[in-house]
Each structure stands twice: as structure tokens, then as C-alpha cells.
Protein backbone atom coordinates (compact mmCIF):
# COMPACT_ATOMS: atom_id res chain seq x y z
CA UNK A 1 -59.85 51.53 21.08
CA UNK A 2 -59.57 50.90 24.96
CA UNK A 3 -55.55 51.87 25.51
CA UNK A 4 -53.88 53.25 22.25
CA UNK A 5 -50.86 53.10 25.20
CA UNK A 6 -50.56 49.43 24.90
CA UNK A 7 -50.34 49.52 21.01
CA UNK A 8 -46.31 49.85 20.55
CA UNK A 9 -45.32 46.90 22.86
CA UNK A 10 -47.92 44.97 20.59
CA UNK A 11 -46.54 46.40 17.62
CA UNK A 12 -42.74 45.24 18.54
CA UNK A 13 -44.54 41.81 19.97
CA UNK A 14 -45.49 40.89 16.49
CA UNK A 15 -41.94 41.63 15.15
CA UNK A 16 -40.54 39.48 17.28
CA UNK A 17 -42.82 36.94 16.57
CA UNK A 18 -41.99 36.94 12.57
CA UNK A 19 -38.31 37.49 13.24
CA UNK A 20 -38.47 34.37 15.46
CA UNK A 21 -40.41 32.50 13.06
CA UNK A 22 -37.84 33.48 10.71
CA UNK A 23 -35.09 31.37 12.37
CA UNK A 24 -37.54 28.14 13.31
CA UNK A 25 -37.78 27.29 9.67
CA UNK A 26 -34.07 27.74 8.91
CA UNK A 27 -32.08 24.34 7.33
CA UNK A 28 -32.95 22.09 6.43
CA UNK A 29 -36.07 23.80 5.59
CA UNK A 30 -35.43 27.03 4.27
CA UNK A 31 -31.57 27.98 3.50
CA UNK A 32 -31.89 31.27 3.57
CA UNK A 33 -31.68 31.68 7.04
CA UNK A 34 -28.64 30.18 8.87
CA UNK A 35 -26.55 30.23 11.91
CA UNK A 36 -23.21 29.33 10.39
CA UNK A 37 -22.05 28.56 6.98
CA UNK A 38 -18.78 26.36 6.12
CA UNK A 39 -17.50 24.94 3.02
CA UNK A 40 -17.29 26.27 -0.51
CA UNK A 41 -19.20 25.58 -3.51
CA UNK A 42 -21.19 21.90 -3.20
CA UNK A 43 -19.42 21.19 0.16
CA UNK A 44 -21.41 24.46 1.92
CA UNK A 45 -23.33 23.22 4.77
CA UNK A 46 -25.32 25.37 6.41
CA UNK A 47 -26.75 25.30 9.94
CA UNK A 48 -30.27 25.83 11.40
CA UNK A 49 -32.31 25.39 14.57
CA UNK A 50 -33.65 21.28 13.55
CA UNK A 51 -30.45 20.53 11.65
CA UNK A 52 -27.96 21.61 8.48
CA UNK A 53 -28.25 21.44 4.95
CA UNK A 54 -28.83 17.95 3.22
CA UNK A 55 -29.96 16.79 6.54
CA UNK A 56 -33.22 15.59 7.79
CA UNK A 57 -35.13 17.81 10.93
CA UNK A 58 -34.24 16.81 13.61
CA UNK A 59 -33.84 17.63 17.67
CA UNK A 60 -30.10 17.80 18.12
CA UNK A 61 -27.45 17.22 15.36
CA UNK A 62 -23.51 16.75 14.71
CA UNK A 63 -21.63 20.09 13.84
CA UNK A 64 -18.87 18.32 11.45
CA UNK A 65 -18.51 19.51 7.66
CA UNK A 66 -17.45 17.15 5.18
CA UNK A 67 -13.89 17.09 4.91
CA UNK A 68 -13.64 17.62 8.86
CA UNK A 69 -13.10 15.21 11.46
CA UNK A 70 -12.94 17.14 14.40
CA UNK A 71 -14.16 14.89 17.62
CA UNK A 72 -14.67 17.71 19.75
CA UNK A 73 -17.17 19.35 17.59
CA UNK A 74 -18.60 15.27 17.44
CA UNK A 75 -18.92 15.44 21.08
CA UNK A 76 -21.80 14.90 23.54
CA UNK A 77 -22.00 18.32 24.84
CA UNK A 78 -22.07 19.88 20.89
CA UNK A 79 -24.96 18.01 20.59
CA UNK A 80 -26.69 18.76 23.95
CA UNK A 81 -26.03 22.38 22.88
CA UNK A 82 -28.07 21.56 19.47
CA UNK A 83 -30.71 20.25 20.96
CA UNK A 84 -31.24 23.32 23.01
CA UNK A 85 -31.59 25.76 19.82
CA UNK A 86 -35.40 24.34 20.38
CA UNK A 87 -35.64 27.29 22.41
CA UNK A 88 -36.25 28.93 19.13
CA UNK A 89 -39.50 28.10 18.54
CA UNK A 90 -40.34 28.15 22.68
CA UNK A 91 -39.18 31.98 22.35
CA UNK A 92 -41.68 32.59 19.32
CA UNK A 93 -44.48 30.77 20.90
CA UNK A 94 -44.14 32.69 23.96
CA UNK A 95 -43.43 36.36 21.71
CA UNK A 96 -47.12 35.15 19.96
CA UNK A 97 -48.68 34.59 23.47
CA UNK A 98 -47.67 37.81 23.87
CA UNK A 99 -48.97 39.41 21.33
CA UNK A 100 -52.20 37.82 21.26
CA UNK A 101 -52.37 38.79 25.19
CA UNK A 102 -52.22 42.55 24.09
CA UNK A 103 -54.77 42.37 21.36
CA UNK A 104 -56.97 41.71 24.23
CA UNK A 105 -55.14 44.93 26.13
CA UNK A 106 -55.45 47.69 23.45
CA UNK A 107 -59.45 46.26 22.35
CA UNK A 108 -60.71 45.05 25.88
CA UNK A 109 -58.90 45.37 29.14
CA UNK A 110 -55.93 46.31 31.26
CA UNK A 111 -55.58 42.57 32.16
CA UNK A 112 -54.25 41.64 28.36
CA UNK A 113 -51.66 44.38 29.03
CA UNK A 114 -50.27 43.14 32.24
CA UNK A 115 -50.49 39.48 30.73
CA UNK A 116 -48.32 40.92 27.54
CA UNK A 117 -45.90 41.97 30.09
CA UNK A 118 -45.58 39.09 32.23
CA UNK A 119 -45.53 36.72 29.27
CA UNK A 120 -43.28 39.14 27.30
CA UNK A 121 -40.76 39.11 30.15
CA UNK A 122 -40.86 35.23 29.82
CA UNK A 123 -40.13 35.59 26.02
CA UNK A 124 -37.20 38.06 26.61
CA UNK A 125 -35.33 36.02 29.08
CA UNK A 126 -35.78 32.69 26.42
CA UNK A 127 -34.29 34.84 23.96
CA UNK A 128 -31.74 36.36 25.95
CA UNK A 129 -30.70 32.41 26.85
CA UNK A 130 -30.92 30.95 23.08
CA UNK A 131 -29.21 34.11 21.50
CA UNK A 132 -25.97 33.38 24.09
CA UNK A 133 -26.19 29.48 23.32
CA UNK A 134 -26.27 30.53 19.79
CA UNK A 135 -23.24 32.81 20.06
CA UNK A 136 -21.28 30.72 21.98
CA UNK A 137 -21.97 26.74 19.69
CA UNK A 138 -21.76 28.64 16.35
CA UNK A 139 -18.66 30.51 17.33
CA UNK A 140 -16.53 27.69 18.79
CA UNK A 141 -17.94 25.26 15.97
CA UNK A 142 -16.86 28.31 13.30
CA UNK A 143 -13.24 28.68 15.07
CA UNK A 144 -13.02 25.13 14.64
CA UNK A 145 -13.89 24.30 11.69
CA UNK A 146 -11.36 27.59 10.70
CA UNK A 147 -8.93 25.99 12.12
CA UNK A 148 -8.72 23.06 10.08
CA UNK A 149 -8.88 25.75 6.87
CA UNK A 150 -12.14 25.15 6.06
CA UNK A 151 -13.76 28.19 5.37
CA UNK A 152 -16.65 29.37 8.09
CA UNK A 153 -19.13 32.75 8.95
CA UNK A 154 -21.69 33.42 10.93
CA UNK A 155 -25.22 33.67 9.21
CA UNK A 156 -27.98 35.91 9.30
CA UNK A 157 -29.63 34.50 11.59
CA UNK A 158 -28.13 34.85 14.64
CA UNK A 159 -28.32 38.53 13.83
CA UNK A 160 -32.45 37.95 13.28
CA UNK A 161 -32.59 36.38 16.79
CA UNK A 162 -30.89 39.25 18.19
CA UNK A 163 -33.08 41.72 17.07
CA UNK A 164 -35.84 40.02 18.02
CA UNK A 165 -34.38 40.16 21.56
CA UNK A 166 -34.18 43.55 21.12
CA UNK A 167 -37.89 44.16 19.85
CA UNK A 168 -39.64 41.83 22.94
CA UNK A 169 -36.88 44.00 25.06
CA UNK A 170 -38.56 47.21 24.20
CA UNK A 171 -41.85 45.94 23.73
CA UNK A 172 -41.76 44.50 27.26
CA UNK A 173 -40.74 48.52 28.49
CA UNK A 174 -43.66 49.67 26.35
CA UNK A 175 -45.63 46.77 27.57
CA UNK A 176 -45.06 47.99 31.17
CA UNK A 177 -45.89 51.65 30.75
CA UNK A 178 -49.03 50.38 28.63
CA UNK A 179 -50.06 49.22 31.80
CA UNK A 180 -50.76 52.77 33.07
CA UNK A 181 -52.33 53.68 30.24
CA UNK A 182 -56.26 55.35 29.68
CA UNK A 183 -58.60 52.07 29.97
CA UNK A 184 -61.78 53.89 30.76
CA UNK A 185 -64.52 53.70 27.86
CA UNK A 186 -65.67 57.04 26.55
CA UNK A 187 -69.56 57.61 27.27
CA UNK A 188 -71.30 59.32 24.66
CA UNK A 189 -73.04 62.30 26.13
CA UNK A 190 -76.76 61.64 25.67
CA UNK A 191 -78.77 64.39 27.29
């Protein structure tokens, strides 16, 4: 192996590739994972990156519950802010650049390292955005939807998205130090 050094930041790369991946395919295609829940029983509706439950995928949907006829969460800007969660799958794309850049650091070359790193950084800062977008739609759309006593939480996975910030966070510090690592070849002494 050229630079065991560079083998934690590819370690926490590939987490936060799979956690990322995790949140892509929430609703409509997998329900399991979800940014906000609301409703009881057969009106639950829950919320994902391409849409909500019952819905078809899409880039950018309406945040309004059945039984809820709330304008402002009907509103342009809601929307805009929907169509932004496509920085999901950006943020995963980038974490499994990453990762494949330091495959080529720990079995070839110092060059896949500092590639992981710059690339990684990239990832972070996507993640960093899309995890405060997240925060901030899902919890105005879940005080609103409160308000009109329709029952709303948060789902798992804006919890998923923030550990994955947390994973390219650390694996861009190991990234870094990877950097300095031993990329030398061991000879085999043949006298």
C-alpha cells in the first residue's frame, strides 16, 4: 500500500457517500428516509429531496398537507427552496469523487490525496449549504403546518445529512494530513 496515512479520510469519504445516497432516494422513492413528516394515519405525507409521498419525482415541489391551505408554504420562494435540496445528490457525487480520488492516493500517488482534499473540501461546503437549507424549509414548513394543528416532526434524514457533513468534515482533516504521509515505495533489498 503506497500511504496507509490517506486510508481514514477515504474510509469517512465512503460514509459520506452512502449516508448521502441515503437521502437522494428518499420520497417518493423510498419512505423510509424523510425530511419532515405531517399528518396522521392515511393523511401522513412525508417529504424527500425529488418530492413527498404519493407524489411523482420531481425538481421542486409544494410543501402543503392535505387538510392545509397555507399560501405561504404555496409560495414561490418554498418552492425555489425545494428545488435546491438537488444539492443532495451534487454533495454525494462530489463525496464519491472523493473517494474514488483517494483510492488512487492510498494504491498509487500523493496526487489522489491532494485531489481527495480539494474535492472533499468542495463536498463539505455543499453539505454545509444543503444541511442549513434543509434546517431552515423543513422547520418553517413544520412550524407551519403546527400551527394550523396538524401534527409535524422532523425526519431522519436531516439527521443522515448531518452526519455526513460531519464524516467529509473529518475526512477532509484526515485527507489533509494524508497528504504528508509515507509515499515512497519500499525496495526489496536484492544483493
Amino acid at each position: 500500500m503506497a500511504a496507509s496515512s490517506a486510508v481514514p479520510g477515504l474510509f469517512l469519504m465512503f460514509a459520506a457517500t452512502v449516508l448521502l445516497i441515503f437521502v437522494c432516494v428518499s420520497p417518493p422513492t423510498w419512505d423510509a428516509v424523510y425530511f419532515l413528516r405531517a399528518g396522521a394515519g392515511a393523511q401522513e405525507v412525508r417529504y424527500g429531496v425529488f418530492g413527498y409521498t404519493g407524489s411523482g419525482t420531481s425538481l421542486g415541489y409544494n410543501i402543503n398537507p392535505a387538510g392545509l391551505n397555507d399560501n405561504r408554504l404555496a409560495a414561490g420562494t418554498v418552492r425555489r427552496l425545494t428545488q435546491i435540496l438537488v444539492l443532495h445528490p451534487i454533495a454525494a457525487g462530489l463525496s464519491g469523487l472523493a473517494f474514488l480520488f483517494g483510492l488512487c492516493g492510498v494504491g498509487y500517488h500523493r496526487t489522489g490525496t491532494i485531489f481527495m482534499t480539494i474535492v472533499s473540501a468542495l463536498a463539505t461546503l455543499v453539505t454545509l449549504v444543503v444541511w442549513v437549507i434543509d434546517m431552515v424549509l423543513f422547520g418553517i414548513a413544520r412550524n407551519r403546518i403546527r400551527n394550523n394543528g396538524i401534527p409535524a416532526e422532523f425526519g431522519n434524514a436531516l439527521w443522515i445529512t448531518l452526519g455526513a457533513l460531519v464524516a467529509l468534515l473529518l475526512g477532509f482533516c484526515a485527507a489533509a494530513c494524508g497528504i504528508f504521509g509515507n509515499y515512497r515505495k519500499r525496495r526489496a533489498n536484492s544483493y
